[in-house]
PDB file of N, CA and C in Angstrom:
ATOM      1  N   UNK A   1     -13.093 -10.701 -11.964  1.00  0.00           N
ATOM      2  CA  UNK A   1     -14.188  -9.766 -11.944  1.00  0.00           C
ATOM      3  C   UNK A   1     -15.490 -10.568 -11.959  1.00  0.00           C
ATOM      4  N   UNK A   2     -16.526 -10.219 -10.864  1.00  0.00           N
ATOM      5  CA  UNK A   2     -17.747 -10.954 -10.566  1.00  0.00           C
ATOM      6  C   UNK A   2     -19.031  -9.974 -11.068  1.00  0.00           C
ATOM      7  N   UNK A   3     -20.109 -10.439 -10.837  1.00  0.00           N
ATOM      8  CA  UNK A   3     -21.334  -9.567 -10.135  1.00  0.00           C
ATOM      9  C   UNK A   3     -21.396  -8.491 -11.231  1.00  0.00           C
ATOM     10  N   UNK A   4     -21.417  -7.428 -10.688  1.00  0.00           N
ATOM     11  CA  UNK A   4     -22.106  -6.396 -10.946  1.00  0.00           C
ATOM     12  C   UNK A   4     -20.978  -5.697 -11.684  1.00  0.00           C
ATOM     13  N   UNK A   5     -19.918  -5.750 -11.837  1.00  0.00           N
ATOM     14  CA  UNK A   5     -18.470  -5.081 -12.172  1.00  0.00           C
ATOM     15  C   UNK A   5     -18.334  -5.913 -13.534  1.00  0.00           C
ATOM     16  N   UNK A   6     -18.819  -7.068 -13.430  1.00  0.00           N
ATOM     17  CA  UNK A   6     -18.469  -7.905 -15.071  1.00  0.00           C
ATOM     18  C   UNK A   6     -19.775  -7.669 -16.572  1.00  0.00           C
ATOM     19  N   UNK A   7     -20.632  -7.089 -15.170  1.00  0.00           N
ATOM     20  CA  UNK A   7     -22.229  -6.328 -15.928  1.00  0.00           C
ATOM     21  C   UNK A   7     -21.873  -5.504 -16.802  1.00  0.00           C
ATOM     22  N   UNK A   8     -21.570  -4.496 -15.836  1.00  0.00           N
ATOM     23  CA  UNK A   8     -21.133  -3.070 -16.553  1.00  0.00           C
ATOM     24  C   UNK A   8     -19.979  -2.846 -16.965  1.00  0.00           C
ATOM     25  N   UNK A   9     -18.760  -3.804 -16.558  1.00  0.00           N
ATOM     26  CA  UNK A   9     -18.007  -3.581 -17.480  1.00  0.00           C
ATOM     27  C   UNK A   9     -18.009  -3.729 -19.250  1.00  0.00           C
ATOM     28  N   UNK A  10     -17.237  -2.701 -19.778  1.00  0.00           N
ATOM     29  CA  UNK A  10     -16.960  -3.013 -21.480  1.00  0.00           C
ATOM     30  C   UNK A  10     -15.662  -3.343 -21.678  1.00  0.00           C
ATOM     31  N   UNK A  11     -15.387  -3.822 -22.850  1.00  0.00           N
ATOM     32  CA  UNK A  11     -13.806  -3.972 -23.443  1.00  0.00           C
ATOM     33  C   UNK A  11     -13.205  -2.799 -24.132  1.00  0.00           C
ATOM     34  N   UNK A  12     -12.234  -2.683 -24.207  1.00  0.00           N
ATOM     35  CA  UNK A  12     -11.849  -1.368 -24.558  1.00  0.00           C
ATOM     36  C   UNK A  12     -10.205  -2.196 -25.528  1.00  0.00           C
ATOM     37  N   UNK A  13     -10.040  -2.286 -26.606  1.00  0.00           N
ATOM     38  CA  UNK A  13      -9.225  -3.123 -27.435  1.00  0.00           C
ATOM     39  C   UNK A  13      -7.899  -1.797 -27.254  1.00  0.00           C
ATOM     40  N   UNK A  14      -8.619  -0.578 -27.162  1.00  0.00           N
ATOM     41  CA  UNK A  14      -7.100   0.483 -26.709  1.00  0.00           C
ATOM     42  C   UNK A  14      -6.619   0.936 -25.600  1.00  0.00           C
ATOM     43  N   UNK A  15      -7.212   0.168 -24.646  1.00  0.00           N
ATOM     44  CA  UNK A  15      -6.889   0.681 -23.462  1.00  0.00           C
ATOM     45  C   UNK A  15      -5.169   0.348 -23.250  1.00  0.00           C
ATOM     46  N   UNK A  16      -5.031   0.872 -22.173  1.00  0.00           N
ATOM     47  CA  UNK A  16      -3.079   0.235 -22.269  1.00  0.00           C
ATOM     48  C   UNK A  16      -3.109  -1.044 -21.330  1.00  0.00           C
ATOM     49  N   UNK A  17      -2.593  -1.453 -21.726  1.00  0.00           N
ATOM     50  CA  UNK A  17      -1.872  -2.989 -20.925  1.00  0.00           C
ATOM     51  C   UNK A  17      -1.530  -2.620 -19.547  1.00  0.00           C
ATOM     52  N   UNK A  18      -2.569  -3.584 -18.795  1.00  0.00           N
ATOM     53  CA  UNK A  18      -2.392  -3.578 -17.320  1.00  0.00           C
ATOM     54  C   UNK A  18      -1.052  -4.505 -16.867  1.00  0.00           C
ATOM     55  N   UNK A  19      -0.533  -3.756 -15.896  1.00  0.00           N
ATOM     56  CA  UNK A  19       1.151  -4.832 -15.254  1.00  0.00           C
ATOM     57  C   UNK A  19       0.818  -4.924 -13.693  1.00  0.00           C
ATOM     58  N   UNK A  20       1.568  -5.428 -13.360  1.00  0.00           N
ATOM     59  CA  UNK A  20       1.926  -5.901 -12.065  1.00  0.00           C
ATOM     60  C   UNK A  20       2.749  -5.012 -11.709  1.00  0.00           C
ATOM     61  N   UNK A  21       3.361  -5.095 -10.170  1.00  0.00           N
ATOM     62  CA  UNK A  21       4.095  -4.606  -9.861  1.00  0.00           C
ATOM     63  C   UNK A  21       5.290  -4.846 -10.670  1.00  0.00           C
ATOM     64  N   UNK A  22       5.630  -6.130 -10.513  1.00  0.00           N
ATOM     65  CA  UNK A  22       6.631  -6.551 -11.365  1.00  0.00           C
ATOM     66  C   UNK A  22       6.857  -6.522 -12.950  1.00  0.00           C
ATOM     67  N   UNK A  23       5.939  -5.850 -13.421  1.00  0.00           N
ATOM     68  CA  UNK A  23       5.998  -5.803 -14.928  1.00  0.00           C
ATOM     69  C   UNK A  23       6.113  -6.595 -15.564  1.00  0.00           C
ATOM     70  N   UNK A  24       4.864  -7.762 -15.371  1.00  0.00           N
ATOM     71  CA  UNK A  24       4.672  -8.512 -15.717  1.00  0.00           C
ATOM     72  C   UNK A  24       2.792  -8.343 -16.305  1.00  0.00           C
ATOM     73  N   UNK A  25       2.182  -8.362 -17.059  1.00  0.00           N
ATOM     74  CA  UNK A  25       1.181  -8.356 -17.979  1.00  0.00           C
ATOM     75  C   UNK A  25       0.202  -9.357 -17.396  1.00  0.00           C
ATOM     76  N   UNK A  26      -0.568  -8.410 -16.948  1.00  0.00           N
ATOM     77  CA  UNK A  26      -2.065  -9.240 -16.055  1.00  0.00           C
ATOM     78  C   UNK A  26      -2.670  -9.983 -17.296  1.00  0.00           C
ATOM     79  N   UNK A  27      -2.886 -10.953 -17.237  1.00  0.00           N
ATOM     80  CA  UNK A  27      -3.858 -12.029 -18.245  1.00  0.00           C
ATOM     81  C   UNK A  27      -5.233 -11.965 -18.013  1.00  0.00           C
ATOM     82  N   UNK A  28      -6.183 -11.645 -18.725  1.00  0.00           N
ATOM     83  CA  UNK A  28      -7.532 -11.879 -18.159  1.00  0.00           C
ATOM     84  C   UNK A  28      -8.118 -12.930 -18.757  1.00  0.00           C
ATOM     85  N   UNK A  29      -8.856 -13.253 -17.418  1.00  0.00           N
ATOM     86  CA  UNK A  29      -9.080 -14.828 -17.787  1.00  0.00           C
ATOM     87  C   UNK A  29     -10.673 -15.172 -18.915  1.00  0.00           C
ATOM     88  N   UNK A  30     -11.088 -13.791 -18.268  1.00  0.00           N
ATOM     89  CA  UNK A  30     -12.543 -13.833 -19.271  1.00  0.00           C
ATOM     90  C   UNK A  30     -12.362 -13.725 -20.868  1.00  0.00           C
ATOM     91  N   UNK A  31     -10.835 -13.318 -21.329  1.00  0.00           N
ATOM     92  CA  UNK A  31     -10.903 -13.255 -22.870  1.00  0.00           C
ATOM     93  C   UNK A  31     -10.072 -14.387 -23.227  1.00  0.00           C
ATOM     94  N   UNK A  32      -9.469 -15.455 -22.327  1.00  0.00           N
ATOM     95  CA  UNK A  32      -8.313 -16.513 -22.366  1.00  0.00           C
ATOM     96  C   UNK A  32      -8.612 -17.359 -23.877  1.00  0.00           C
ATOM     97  N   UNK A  33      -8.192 -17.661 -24.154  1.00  0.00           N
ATOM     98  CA  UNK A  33      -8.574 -18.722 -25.506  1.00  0.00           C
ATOM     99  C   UNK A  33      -7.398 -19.363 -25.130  1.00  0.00           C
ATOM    100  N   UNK A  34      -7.579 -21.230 -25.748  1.00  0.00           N
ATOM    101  CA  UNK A  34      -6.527 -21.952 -25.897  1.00  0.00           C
ATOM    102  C   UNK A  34      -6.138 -22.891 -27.294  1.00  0.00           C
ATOM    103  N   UNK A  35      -4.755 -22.671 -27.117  1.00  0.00           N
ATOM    104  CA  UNK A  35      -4.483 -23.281 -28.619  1.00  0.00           C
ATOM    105  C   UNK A  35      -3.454 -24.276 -27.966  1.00  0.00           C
ATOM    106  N   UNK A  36      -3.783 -25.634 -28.383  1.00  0.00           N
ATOM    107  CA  UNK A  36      -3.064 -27.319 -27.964  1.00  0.00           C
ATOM    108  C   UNK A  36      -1.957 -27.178 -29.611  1.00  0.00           C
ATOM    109  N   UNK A  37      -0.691 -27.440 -28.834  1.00  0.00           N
ATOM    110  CA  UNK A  37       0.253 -27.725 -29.772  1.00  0.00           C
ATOM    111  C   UNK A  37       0.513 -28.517 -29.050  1.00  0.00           C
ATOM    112  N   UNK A  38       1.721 -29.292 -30.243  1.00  0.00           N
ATOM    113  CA  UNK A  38       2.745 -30.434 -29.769  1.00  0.00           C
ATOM    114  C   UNK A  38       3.753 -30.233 -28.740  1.00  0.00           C
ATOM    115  N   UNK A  39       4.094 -30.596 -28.053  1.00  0.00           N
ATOM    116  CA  UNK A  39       5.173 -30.516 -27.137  1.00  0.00           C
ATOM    117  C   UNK A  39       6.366 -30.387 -27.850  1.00  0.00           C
ATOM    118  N   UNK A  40       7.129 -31.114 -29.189  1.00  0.00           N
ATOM    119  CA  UNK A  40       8.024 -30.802 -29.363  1.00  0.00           C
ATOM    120  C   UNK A  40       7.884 -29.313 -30.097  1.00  0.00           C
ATOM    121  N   UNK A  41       7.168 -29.005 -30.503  1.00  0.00           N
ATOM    122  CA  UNK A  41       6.601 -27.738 -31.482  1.00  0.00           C
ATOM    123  C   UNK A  41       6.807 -26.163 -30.498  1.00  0.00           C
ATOM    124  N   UNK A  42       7.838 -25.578 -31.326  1.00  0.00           N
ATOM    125  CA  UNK A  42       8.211 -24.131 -30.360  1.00  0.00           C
ATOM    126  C   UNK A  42       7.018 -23.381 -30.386  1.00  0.00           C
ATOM    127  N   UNK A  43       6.752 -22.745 -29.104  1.00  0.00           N
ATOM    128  CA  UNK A  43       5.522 -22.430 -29.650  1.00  0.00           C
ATOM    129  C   UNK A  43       5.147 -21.034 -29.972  1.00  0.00           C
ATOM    130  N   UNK A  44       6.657 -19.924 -29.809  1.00  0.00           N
ATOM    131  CA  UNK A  44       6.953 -19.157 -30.120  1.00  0.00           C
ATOM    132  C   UNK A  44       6.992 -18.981 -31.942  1.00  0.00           C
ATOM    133  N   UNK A  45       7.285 -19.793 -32.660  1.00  0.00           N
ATOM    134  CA  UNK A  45       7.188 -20.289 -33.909  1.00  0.00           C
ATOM    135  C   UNK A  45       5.720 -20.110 -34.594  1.00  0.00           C
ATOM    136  N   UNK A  46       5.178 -20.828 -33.969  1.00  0.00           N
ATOM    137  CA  UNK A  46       4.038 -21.167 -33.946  1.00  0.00           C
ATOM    138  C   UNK A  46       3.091 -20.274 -34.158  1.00  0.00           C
ATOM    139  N   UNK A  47       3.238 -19.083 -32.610  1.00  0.00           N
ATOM    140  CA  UNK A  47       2.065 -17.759 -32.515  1.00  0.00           C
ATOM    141  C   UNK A  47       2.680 -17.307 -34.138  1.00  0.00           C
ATOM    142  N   UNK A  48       3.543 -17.003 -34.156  1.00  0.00           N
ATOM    143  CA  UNK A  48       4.288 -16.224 -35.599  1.00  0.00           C
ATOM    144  C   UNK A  48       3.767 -16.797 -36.415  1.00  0.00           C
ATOM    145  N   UNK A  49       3.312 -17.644 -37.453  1.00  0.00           N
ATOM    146  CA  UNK A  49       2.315 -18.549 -38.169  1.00  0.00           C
ATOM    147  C   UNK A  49       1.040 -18.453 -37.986  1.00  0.00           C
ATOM    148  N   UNK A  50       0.514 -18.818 -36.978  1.00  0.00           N
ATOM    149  CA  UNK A  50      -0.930 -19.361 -36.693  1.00  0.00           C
ATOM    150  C   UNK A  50      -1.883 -18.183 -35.783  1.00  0.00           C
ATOM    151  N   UNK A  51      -0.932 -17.415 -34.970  1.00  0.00           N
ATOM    152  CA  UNK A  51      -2.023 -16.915 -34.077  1.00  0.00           C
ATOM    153  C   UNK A  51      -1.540 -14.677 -34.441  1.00  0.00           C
ATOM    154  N   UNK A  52      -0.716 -14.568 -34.544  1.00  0.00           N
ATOM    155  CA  UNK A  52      -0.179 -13.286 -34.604  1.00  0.00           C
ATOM    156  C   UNK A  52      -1.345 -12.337 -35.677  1.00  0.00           C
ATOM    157  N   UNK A  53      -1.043 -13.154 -36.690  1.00  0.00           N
ATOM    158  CA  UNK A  53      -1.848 -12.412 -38.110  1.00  0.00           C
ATOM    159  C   UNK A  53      -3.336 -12.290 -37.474  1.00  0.00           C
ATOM    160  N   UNK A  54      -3.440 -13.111 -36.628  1.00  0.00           N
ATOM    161  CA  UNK A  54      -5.028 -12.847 -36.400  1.00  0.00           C
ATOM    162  C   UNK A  54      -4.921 -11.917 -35.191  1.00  0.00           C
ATOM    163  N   UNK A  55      -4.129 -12.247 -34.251  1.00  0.00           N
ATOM    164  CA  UNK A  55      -4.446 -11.301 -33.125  1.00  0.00           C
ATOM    165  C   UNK A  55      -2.943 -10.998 -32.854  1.00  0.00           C
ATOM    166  N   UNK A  56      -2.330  -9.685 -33.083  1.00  0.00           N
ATOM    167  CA  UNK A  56      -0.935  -9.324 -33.015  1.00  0.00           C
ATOM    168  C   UNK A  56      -0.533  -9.247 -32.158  1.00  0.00           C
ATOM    169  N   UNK A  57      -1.722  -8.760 -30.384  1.00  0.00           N
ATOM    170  CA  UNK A  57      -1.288  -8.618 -29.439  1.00  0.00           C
ATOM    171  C   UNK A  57      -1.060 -10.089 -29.060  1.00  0.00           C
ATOM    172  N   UNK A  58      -1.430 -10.938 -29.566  1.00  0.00           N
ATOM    173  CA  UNK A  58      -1.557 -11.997 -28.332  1.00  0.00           C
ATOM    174  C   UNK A  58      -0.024 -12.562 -27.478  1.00  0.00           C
ATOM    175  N   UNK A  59      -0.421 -12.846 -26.403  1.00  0.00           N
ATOM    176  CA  UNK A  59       0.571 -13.406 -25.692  1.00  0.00           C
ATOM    177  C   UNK A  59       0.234 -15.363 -25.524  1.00  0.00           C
ATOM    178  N   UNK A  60       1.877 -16.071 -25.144  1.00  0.00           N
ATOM    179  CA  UNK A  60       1.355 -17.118 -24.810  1.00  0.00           C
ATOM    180  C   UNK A  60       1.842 -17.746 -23.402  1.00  0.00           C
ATOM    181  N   UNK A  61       1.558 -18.443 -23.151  1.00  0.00           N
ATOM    182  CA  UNK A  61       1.902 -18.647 -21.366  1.00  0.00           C
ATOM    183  C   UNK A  61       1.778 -20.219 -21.273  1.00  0.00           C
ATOM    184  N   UNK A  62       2.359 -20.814 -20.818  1.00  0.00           N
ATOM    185  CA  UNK A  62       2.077 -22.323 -20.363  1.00  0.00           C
ATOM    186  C   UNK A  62       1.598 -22.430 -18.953  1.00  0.00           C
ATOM    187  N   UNK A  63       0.579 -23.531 -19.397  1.00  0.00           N
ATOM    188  CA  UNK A  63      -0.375 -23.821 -18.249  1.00  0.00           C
ATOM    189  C   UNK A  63      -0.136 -25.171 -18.076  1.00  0.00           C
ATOM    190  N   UNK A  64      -0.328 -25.780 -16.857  1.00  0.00           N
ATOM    191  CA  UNK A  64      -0.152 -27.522 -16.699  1.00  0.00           C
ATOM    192  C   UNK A  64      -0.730 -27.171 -15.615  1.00  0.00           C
ATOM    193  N   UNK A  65      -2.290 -28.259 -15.957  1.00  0.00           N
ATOM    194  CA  UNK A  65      -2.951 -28.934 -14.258  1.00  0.00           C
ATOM    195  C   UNK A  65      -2.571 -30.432 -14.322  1.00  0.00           C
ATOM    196  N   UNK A  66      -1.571 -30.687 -13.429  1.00  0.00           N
ATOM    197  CA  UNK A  66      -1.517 -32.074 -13.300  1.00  0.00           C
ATOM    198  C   UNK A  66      -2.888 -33.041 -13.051  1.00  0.00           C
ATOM    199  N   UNK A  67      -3.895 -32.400 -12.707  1.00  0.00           N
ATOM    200  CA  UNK A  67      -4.938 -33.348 -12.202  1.00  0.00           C
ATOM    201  C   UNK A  67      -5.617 -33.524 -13.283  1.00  0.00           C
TER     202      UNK A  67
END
């Protein structure tokens, strides 16, 4: 979302969860936050500890830019 659409848009914390065709859960990139764990460290474990209590919805996704 650019321009004039990211202006006037608001957040809406109840709106329902946007999917894909595939039912899969659109990520938006304007609210993205990142949290660096260890590689050996599950990181499913982890949200359950560190990130849940604060934000229950959150999801996590792995990202790798090789460059």
């Amino acid at each position: 979302m650019t321009g004039i659409a990211m202006v006037l848009a608001v957040m809406d914390k109840t709106a329902v969860v946007q999917k894909d065709r595939k039912g899969e859960i659109i990520k938006d990139a304007i609210t993205k936050d990142t949290e660096i764990i260890k590689l050996a460290q599950n990181p499913e474990k982890y949200f359950e500890v560190e990130v849940y209590s604060h934000v229950p919805d959150a999801i996590w996704a792995y990202e790798f830019d090789p460059t």
